[in-house]
PDB file of N, CA and C in Angstrom:
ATOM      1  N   UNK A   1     -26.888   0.649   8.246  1.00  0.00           N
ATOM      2  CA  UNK A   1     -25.675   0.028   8.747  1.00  0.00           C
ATOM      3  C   UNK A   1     -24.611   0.049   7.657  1.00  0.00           C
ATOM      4  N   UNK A   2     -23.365   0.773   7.936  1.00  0.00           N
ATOM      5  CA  UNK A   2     -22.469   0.563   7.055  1.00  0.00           C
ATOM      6  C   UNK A   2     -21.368  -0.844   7.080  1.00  0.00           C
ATOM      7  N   UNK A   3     -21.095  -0.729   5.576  1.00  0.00           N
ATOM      8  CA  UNK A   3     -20.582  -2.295   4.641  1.00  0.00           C
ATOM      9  C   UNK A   3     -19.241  -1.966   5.013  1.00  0.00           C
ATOM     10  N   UNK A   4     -18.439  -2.932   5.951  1.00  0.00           N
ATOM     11  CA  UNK A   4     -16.998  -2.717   5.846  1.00  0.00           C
ATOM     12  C   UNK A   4     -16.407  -2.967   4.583  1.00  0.00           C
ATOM     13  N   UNK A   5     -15.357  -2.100   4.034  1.00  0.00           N
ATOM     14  CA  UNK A   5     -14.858  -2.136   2.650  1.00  0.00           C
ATOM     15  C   UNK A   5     -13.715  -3.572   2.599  1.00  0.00           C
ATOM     16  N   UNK A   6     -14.348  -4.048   1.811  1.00  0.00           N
ATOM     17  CA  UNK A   6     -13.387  -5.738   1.312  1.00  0.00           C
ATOM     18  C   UNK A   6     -12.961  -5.317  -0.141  1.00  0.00           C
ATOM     19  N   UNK A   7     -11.486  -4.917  -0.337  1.00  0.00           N
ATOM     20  CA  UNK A   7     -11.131  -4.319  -1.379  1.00  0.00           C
ATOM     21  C   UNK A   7      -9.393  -3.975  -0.971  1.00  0.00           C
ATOM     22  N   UNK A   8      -9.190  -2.808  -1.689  1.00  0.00           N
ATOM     23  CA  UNK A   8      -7.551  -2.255  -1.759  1.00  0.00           C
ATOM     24  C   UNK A   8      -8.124  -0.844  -1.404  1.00  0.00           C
ATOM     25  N   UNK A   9      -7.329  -0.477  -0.337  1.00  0.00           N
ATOM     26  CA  UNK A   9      -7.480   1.090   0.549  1.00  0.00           C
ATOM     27  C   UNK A   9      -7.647   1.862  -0.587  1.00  0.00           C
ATOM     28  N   UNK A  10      -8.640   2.534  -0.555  1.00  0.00           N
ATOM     29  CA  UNK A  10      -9.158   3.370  -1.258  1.00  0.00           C
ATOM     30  C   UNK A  10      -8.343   4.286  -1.555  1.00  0.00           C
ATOM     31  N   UNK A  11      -7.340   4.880  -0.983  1.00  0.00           N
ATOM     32  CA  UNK A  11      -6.455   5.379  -1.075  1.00  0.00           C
ATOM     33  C   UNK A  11      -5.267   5.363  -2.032  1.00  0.00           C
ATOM     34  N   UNK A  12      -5.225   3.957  -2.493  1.00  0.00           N
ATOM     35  CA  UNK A  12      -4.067   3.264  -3.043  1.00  0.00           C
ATOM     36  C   UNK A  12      -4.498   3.804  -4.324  1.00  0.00           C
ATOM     37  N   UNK A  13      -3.821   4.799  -4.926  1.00  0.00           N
ATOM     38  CA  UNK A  13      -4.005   5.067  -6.030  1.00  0.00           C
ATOM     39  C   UNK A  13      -2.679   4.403  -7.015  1.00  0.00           C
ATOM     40  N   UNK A  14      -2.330   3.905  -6.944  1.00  0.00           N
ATOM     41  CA  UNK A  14      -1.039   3.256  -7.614  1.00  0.00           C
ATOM     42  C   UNK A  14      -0.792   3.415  -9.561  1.00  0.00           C
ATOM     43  N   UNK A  15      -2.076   3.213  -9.623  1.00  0.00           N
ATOM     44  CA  UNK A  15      -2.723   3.568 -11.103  1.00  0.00           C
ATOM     45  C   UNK A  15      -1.963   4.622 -11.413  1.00  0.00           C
ATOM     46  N   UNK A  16      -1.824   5.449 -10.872  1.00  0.00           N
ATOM     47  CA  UNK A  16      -0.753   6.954 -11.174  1.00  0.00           C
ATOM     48  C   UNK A  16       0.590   6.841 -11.336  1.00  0.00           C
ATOM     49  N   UNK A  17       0.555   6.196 -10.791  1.00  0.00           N
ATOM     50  CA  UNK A  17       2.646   5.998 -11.310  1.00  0.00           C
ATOM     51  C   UNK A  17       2.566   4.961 -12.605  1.00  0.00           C
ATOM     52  N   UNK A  18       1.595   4.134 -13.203  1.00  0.00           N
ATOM     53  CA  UNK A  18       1.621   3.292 -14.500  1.00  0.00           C
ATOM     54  C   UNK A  18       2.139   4.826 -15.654  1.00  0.00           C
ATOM     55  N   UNK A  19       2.906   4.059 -16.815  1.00  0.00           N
ATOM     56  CA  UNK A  19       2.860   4.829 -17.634  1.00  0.00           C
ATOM     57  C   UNK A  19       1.775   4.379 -18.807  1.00  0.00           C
ATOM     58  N   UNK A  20       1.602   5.329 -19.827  1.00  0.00           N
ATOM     59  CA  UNK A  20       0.828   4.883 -20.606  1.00  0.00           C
ATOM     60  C   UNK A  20       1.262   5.080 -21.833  1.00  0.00           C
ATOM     61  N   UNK A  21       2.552   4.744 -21.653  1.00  0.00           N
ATOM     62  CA  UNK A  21       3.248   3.921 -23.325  1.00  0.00           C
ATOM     63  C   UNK A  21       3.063   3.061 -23.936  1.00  0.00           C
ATOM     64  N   UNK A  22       2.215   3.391 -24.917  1.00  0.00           N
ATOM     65  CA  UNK A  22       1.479   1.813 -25.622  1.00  0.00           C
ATOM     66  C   UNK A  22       2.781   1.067 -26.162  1.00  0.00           C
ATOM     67  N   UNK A  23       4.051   1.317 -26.663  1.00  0.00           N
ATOM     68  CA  UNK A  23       4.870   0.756 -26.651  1.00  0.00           C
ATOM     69  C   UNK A  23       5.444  -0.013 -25.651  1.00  0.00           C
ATOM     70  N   UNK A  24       5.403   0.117 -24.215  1.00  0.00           N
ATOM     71  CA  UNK A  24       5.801  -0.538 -23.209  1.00  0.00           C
ATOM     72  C   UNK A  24       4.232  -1.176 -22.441  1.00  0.00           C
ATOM     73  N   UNK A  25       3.822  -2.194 -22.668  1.00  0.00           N
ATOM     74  CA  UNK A  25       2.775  -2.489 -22.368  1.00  0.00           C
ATOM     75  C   UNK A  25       3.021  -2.573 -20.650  1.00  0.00           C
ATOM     76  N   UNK A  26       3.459  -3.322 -20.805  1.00  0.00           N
ATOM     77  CA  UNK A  26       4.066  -4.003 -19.069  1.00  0.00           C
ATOM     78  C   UNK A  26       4.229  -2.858 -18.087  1.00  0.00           C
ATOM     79  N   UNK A  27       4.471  -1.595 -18.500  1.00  0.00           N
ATOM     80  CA  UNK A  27       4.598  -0.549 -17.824  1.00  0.00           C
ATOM     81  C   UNK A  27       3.122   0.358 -17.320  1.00  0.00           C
ATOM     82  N   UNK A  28       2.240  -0.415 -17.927  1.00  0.00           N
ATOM     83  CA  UNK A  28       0.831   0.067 -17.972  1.00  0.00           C
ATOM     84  C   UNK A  28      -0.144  -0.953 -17.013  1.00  0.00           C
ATOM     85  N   UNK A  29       0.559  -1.795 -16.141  1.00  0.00           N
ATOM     86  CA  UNK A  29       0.171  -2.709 -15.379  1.00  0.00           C
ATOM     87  C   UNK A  29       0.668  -2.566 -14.309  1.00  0.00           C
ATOM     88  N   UNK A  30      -0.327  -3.254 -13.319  1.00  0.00           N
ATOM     89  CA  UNK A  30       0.255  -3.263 -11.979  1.00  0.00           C
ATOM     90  C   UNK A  30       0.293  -4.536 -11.324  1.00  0.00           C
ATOM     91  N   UNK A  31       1.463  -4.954 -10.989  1.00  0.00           N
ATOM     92  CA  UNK A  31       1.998  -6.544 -10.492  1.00  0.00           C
ATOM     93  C   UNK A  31       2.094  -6.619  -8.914  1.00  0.00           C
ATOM     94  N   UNK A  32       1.869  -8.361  -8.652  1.00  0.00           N
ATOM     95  CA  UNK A  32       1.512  -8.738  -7.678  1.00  0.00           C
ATOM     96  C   UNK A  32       2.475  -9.490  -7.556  1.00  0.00           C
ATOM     97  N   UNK A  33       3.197  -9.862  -6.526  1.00  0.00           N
ATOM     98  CA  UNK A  33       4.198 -10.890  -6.126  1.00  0.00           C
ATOM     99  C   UNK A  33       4.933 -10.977  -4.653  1.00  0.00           C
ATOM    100  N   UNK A  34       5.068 -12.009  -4.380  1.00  0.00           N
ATOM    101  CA  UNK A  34       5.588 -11.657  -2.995  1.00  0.00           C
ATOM    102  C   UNK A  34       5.018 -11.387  -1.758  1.00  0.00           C
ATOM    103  N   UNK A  35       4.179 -11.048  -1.708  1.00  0.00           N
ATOM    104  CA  UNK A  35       3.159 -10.268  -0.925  1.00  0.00           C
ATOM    105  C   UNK A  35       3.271  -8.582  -0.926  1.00  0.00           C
ATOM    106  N   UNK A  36       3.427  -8.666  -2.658  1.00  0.00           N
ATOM    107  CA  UNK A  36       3.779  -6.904  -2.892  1.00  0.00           C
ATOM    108  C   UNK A  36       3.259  -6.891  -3.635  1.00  0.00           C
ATOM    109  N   UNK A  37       2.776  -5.360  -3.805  1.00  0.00           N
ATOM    110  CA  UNK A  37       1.782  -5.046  -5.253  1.00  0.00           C
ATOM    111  C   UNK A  37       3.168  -3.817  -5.623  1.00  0.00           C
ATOM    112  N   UNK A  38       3.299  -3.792  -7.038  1.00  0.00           N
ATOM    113  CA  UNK A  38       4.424  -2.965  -7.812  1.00  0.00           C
ATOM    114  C   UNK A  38       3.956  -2.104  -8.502  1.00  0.00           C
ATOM    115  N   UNK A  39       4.293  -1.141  -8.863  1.00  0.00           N
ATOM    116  CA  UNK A  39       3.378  -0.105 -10.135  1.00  0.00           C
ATOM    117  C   UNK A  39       5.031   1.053 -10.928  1.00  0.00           C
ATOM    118  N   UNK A  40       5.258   1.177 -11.829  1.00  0.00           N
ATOM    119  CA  UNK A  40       6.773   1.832 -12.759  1.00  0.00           C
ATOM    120  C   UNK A  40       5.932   3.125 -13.975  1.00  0.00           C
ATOM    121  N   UNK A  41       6.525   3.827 -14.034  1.00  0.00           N
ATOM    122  CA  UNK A  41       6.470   4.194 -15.289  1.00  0.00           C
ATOM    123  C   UNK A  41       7.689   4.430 -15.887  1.00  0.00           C
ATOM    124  N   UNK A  42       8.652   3.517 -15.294  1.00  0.00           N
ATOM    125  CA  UNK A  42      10.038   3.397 -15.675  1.00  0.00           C
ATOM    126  C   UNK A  42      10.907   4.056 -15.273  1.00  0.00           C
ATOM    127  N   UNK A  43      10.188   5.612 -14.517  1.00  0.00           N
ATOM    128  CA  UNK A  43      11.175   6.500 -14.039  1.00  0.00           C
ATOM    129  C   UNK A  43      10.975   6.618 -12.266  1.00  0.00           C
ATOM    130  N   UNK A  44       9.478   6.437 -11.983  1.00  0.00           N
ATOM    131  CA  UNK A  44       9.304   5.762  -9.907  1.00  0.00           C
ATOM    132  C   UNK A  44       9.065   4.828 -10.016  1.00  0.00           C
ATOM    133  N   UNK A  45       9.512   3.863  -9.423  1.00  0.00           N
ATOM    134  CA  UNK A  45       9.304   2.805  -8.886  1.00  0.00           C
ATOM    135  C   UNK A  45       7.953   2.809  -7.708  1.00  0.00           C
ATOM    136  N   UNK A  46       6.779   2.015  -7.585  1.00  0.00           N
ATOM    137  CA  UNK A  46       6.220   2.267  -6.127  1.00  0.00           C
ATOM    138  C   UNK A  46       6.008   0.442  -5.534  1.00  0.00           C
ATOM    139  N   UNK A  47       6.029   0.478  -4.033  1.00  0.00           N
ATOM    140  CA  UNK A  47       6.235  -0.721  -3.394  1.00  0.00           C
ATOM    141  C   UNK A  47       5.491  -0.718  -2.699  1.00  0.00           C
ATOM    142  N   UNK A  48       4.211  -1.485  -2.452  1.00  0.00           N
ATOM    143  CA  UNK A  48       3.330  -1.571  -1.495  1.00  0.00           C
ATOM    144  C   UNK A  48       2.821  -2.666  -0.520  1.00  0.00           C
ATOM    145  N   UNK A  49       3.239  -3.136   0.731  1.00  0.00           N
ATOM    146  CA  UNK A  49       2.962  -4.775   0.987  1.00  0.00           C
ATOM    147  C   UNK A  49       1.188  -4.403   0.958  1.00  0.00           C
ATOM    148  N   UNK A  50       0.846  -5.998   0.311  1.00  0.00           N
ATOM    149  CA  UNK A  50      -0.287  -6.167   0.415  1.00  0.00           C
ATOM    150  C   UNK A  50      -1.264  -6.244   1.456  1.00  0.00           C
ATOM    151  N   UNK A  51      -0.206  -6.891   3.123  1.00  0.00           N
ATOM    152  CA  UNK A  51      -0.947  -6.975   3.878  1.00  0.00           C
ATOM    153  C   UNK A  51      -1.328  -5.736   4.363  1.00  0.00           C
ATOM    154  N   UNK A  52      -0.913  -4.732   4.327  1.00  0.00           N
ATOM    155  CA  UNK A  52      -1.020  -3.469   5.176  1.00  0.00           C
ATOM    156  C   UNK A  52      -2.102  -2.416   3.814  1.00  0.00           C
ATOM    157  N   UNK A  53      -2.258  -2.925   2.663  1.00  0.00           N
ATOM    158  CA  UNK A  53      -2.733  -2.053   1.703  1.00  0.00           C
ATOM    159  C   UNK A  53      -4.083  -2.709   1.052  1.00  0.00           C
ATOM    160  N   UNK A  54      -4.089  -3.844   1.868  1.00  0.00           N
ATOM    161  CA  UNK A  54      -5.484  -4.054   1.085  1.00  0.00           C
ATOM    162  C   UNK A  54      -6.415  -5.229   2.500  1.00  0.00           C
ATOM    163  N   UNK A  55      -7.486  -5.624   2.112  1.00  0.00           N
ATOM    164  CA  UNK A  55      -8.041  -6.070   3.393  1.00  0.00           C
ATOM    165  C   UNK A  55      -8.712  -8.070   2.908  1.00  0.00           C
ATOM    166  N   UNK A  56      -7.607  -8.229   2.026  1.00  0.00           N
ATOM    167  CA  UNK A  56      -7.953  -9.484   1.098  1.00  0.00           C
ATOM    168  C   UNK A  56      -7.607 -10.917   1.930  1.00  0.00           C
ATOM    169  N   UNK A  57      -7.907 -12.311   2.036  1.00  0.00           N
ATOM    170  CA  UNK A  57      -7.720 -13.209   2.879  1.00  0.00           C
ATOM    171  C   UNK A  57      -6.198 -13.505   2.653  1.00  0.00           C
ATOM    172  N   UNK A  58      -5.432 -14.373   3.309  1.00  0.00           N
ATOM    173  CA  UNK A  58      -4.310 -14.870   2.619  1.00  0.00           C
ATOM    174  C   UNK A  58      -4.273 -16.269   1.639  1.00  0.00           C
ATOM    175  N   UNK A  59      -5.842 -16.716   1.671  1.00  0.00           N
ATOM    176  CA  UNK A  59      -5.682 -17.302   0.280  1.00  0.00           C
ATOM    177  C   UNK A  59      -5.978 -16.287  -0.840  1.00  0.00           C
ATOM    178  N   UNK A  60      -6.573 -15.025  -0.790  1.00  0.00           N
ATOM    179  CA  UNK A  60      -6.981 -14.392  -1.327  1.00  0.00           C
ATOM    180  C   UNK A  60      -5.676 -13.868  -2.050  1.00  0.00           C
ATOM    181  N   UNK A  61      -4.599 -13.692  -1.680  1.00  0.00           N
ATOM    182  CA  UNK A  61      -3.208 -12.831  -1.706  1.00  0.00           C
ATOM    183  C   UNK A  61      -2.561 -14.066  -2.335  1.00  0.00           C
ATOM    184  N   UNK A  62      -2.881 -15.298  -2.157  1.00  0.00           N
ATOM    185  CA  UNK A  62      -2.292 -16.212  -2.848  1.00  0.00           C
ATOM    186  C   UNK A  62      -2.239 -16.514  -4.114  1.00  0.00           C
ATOM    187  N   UNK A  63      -3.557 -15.927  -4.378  1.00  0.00           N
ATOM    188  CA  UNK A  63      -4.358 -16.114  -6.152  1.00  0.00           C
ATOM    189  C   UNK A  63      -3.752 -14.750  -6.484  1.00  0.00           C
ATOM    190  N   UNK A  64      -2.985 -13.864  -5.820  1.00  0.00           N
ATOM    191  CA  UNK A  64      -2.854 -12.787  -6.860  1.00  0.00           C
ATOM    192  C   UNK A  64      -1.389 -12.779  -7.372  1.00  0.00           C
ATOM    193  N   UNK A  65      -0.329 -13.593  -6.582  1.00  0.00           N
ATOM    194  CA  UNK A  65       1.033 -13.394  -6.522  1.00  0.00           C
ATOM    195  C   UNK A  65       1.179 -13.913  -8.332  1.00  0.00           C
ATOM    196  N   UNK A  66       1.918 -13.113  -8.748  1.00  0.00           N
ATOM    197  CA  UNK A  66       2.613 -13.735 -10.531  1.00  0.00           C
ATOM    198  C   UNK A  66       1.473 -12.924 -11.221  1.00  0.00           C
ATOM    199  N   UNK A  67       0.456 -11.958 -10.740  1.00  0.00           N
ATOM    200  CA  UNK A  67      -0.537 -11.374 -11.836  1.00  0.00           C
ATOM    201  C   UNK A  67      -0.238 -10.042 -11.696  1.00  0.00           C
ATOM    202  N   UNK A  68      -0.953  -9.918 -13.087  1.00  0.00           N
ATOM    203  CA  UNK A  68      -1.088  -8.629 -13.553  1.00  0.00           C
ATOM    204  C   UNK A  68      -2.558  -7.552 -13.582  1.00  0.00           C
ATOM    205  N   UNK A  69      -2.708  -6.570 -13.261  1.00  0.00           N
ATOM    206  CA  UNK A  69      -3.533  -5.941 -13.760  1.00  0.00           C
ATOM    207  C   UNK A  69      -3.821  -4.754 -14.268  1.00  0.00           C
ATOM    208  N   UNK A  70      -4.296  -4.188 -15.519  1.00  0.00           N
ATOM    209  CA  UNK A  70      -4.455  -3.115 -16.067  1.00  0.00           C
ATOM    210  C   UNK A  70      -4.172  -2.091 -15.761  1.00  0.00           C
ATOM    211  N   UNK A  71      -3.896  -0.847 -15.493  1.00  0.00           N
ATOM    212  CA  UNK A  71      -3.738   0.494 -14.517  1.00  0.00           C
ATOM    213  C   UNK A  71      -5.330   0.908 -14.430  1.00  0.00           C
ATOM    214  N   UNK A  72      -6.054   0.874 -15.537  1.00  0.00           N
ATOM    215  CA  UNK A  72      -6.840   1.460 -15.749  1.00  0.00           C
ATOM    216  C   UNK A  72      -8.233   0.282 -15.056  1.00  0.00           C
ATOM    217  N   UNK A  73      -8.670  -1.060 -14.722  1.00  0.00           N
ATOM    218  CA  UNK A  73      -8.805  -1.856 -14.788  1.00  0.00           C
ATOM    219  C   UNK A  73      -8.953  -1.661 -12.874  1.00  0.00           C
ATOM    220  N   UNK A  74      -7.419  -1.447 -12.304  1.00  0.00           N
ATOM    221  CA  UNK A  74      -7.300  -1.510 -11.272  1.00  0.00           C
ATOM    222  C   UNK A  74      -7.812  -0.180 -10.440  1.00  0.00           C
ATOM    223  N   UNK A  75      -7.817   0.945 -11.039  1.00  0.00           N
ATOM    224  CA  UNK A  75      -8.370   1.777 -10.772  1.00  0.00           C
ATOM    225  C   UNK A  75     -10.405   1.869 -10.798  1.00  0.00           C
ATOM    226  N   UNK A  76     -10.568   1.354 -11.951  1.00  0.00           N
ATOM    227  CA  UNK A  76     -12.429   1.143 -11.925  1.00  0.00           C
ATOM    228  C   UNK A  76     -12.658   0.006 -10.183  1.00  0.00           C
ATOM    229  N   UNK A  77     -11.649  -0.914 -10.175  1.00  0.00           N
ATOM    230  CA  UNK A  77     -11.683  -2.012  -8.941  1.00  0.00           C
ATOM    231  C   UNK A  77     -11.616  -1.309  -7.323  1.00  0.00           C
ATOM    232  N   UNK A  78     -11.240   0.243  -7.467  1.00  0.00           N
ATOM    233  CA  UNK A  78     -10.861   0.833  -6.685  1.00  0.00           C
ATOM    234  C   UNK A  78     -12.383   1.691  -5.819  1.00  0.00           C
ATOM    235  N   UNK A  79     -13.446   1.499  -7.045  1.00  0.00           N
ATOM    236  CA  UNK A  79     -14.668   2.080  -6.883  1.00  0.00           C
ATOM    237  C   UNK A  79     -15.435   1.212  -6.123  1.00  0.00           C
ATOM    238  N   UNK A  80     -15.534  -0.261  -5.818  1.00  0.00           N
ATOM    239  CA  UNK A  80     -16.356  -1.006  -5.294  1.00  0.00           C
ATOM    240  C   UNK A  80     -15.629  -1.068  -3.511  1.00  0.00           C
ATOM    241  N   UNK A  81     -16.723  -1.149  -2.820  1.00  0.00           N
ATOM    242  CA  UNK A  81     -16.540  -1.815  -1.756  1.00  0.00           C
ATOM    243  C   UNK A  81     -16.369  -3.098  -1.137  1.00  0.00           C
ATOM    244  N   UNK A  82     -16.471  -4.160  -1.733  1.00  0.00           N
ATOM    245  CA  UNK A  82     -16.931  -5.206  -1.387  1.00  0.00           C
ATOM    246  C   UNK A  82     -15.880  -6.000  -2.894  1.00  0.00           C
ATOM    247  N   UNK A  83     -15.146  -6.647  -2.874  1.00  0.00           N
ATOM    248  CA  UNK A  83     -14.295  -7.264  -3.774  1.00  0.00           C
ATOM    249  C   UNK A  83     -14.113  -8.623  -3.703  1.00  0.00           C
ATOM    250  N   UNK A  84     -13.772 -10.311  -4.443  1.00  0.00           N
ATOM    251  CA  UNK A  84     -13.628 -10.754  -3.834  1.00  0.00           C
ATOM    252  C   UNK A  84     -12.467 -11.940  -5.395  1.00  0.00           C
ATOM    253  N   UNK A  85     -11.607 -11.922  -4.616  1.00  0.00           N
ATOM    254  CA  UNK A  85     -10.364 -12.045  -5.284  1.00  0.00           C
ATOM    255  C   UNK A  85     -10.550 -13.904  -5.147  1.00  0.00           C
ATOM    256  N   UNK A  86     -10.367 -14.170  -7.234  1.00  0.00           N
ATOM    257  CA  UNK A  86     -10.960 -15.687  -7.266  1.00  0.00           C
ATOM    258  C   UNK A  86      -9.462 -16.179  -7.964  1.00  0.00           C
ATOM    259  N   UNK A  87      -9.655 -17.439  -8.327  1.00  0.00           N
ATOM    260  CA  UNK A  87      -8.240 -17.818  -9.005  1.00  0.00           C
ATOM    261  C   UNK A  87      -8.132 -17.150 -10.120  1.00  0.00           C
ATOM    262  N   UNK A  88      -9.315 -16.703 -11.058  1.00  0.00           N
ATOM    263  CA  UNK A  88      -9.356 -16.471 -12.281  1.00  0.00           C
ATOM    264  C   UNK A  88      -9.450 -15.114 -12.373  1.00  0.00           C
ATOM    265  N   UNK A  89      -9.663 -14.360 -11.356  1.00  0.00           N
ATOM    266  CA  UNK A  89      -9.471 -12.550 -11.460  1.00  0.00           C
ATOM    267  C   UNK A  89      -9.995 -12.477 -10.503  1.00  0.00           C
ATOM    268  N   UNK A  90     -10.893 -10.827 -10.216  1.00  0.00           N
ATOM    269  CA  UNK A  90     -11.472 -10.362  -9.571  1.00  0.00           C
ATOM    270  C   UNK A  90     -12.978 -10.550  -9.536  1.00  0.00           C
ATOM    271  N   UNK A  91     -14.090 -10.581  -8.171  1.00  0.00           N
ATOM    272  CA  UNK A  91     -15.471 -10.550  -8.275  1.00  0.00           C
ATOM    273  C   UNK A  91     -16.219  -9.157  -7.305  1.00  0.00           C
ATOM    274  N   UNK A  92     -16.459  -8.432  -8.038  1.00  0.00           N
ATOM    275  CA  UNK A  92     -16.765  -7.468  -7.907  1.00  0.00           C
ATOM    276  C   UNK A  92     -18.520  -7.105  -7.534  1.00  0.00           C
ATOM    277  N   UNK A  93     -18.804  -6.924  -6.270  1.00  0.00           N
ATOM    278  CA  UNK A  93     -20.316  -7.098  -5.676  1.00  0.00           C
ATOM    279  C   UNK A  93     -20.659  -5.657  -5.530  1.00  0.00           C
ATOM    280  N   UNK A  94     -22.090  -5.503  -5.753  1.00  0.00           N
ATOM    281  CA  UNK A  94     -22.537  -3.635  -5.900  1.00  0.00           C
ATOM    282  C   UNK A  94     -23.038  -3.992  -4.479  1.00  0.00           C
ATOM    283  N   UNK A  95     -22.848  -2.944  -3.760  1.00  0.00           N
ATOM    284  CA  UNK A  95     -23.586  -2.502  -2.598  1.00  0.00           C
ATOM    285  C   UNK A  95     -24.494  -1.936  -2.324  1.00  0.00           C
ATOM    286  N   UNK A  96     -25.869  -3.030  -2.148  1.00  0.00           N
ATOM    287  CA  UNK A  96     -27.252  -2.766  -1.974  1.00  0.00           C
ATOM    288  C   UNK A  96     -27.885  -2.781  -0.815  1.00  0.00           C
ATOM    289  N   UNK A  97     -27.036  -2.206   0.353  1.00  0.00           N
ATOM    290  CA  UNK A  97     -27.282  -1.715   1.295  1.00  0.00           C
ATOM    291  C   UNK A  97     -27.550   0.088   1.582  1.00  0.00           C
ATOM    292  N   UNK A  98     -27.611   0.445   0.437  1.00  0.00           N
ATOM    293  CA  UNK A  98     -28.094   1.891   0.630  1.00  0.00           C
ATOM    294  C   UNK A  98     -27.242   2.802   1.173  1.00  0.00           C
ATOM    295  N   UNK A  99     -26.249   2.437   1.870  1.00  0.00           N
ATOM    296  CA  UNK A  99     -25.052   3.374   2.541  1.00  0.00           C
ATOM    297  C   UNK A  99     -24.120   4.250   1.130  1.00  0.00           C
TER     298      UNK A  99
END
């Protein structure tokens, strides 16, 4: 029996538009606010609503608005199926259903 995916559309590669100017840290992150997830490398801009790009509760979307996360960070988060978004970050469950 397959695990419906509780996570950010697999698809969402957003991680790709971060730059990776260690001088511009902030540009190497990807922000949450609004009910938008943001991603720059100073030269695209990308805009994604959360409700349509990820499959998270709306308290779940609540704990993420004003954060940040890694490019690189958000991309490893992109590998799990099963996610589960706490006040203090992300909880990340392996899928031991064999699918």
């Amino acid at each position: 029996m397959k695990t419906e995916r509780r996570n950010f559309t697999k698809g969402l590669k957003m991680y790709l538009c971060c730059s990776e100017d260690d001088f511009r840290p902030t540009l190497n992150q990807i922000y949450f606010k609004n009910g938008y997830v943001y991603a720059t490398d100073e030269h695209i801009l990308v805009k994604n609503k959360l409700s349509e790009c990820c499959s998270f509760t709306d308290e779940e979307l609540e704990f993420l608005d004003g954060k940040f996360i890694s490019a690189k960070n958000f991309k490893e988060l992109l590998k799990y199926n099963f996610v589960v978004v706490k006040e203090n970050g992300f909880e990340c469950i392996e899928d031991n259903s064999g699918s």
